[in-house]
C-alpha atoms as a PDB file:
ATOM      1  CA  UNK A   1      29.484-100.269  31.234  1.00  0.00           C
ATOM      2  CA  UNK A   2      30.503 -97.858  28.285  1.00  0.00           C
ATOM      3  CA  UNK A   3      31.149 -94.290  28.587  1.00  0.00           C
ATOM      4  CA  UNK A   4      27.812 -93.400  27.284  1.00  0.00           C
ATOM      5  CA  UNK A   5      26.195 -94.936  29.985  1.00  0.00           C
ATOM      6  CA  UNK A   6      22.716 -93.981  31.003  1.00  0.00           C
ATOM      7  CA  UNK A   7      23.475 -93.770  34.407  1.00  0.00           C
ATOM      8  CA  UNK A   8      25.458 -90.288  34.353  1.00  0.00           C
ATOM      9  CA  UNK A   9      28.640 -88.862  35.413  1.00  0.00           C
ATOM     10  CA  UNK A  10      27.635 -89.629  39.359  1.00  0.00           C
ATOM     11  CA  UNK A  11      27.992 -93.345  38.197  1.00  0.00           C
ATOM     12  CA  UNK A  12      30.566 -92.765  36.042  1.00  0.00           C
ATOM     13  CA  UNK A  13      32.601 -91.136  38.401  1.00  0.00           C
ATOM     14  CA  UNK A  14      31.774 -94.518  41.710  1.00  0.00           C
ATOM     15  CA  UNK A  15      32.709 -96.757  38.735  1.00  0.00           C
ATOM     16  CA  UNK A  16      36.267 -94.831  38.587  1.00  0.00           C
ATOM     17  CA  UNK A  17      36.713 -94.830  42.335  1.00  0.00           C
ATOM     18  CA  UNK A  18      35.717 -98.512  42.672  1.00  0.00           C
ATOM     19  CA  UNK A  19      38.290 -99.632  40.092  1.00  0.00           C
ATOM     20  CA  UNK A  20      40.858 -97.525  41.123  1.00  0.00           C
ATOM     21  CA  UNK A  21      39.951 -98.481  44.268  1.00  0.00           C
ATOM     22  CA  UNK A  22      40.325-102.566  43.196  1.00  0.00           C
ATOM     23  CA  UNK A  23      44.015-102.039  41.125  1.00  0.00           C
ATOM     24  CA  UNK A  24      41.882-102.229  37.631  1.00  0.00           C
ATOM     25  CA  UNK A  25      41.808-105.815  38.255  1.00  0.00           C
ATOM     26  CA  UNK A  26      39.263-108.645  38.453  1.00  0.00           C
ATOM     27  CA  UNK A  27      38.571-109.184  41.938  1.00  0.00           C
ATOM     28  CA  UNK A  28      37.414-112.588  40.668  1.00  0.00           C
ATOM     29  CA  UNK A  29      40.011-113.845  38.415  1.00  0.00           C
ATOM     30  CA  UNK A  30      42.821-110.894  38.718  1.00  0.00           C
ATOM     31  CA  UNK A  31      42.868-110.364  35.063  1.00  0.00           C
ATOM     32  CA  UNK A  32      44.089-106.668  34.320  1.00  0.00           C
ATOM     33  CA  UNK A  33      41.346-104.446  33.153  1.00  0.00           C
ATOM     34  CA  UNK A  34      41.208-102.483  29.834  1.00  0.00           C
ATOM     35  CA  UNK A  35      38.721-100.683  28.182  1.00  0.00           C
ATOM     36  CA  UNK A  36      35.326-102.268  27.426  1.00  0.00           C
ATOM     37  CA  UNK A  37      36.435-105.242  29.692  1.00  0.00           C
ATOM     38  CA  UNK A  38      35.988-103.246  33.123  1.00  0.00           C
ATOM     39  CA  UNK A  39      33.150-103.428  34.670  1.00  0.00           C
ATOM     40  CA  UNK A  40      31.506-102.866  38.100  1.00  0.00           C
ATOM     41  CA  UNK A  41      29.946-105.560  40.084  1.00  0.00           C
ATOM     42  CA  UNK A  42      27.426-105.614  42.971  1.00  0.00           C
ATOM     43  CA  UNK A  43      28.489-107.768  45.384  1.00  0.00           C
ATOM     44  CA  UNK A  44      25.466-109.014  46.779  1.00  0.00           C
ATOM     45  CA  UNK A  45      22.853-110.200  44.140  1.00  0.00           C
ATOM     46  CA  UNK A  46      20.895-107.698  43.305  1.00  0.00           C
ATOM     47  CA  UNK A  47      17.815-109.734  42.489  1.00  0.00           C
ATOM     48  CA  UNK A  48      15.150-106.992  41.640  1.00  0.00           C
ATOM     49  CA  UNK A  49      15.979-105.306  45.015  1.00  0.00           C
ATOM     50  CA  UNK A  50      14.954-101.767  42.804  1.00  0.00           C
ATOM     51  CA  UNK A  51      18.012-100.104  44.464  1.00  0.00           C
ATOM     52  CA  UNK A  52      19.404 -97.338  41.935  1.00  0.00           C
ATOM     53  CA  UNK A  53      22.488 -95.844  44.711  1.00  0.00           C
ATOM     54  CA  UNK A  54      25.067 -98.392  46.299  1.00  0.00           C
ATOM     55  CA  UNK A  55      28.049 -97.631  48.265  1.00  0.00           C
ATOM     56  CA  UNK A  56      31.257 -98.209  47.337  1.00  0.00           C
ATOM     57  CA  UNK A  57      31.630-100.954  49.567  1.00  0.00           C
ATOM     58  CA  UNK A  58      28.923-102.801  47.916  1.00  0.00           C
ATOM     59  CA  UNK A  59      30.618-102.564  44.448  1.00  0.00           C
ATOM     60  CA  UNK A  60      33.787-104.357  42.933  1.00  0.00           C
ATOM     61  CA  UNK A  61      35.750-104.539  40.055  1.00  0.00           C
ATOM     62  CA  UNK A  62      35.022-107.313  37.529  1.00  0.00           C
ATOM     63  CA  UNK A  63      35.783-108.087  33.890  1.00  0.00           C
ATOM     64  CA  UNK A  64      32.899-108.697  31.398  1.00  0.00           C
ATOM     65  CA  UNK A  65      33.477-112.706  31.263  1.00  0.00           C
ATOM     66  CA  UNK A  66      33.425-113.234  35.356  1.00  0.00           C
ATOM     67  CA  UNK A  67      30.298-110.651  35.704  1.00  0.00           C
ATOM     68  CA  UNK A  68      28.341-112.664  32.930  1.00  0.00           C
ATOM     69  CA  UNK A  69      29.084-115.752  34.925  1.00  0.00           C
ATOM     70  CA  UNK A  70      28.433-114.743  38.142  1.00  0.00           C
ATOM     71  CA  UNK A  71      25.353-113.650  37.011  1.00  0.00           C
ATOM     72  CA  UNK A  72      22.500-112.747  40.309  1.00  0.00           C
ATOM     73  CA  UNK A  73      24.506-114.867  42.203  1.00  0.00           C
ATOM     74  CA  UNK A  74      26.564-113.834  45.622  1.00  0.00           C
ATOM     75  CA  UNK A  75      30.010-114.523  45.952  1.00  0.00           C
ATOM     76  CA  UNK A  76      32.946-115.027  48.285  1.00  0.00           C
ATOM     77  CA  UNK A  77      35.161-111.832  47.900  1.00  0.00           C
ATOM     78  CA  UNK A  78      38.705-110.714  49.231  1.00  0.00           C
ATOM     79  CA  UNK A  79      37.894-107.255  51.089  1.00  0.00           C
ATOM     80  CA  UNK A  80      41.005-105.759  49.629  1.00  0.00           C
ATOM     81  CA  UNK A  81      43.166-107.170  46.895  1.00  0.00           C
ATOM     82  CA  UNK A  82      46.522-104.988  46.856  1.00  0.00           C
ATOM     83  CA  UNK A  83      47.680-104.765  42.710  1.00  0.00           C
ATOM     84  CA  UNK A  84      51.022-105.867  44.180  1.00  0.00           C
ATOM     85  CA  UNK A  85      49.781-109.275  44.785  1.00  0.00           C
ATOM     86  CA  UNK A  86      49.618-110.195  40.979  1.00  0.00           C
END
């Protein structure tokens, strides 16, 4: 999601926490994230739910090519991923 995001600073600032939270890696693949490439994934599906707020348990970090893949799917996932580890 770009800086000029529709969603605000309130999402703006979850996205922050969430990678910061994640090591600005891919919780998927560990690739390091950079600019454009970091994005924020629900972890559960979301599948039309209409949901607009989400904790930031329910988020993680993902790059661009592992969120397009994933797709409205729901995946395994690591509850913490130290950026030691890679």
């Amino acid at each position: 999601m770009s800086k000029q995001s529709a969603r605000g600073a309130e999402w703006e600032a979850q996205r922050m926490r969430v990678l910061d939270r994640d090591g600005w890696a891919c919780t998927y693949c560990g690739k390091d994230l950079v600019g454009d490439d970091a994005t924020v994934d629900h972890i559960e599906a979301l599948n039309g739910s209409g949901r607009t707020k989400y904790t930031d348990d329910e988020l993680c970090s993902a790059c661009r090519a592992c969120n397009g893949r994933k797709s409205d799917k729901t995946l395994i996932r690591l509850d913490y991923r130290s950026p030691d580890w890679f």
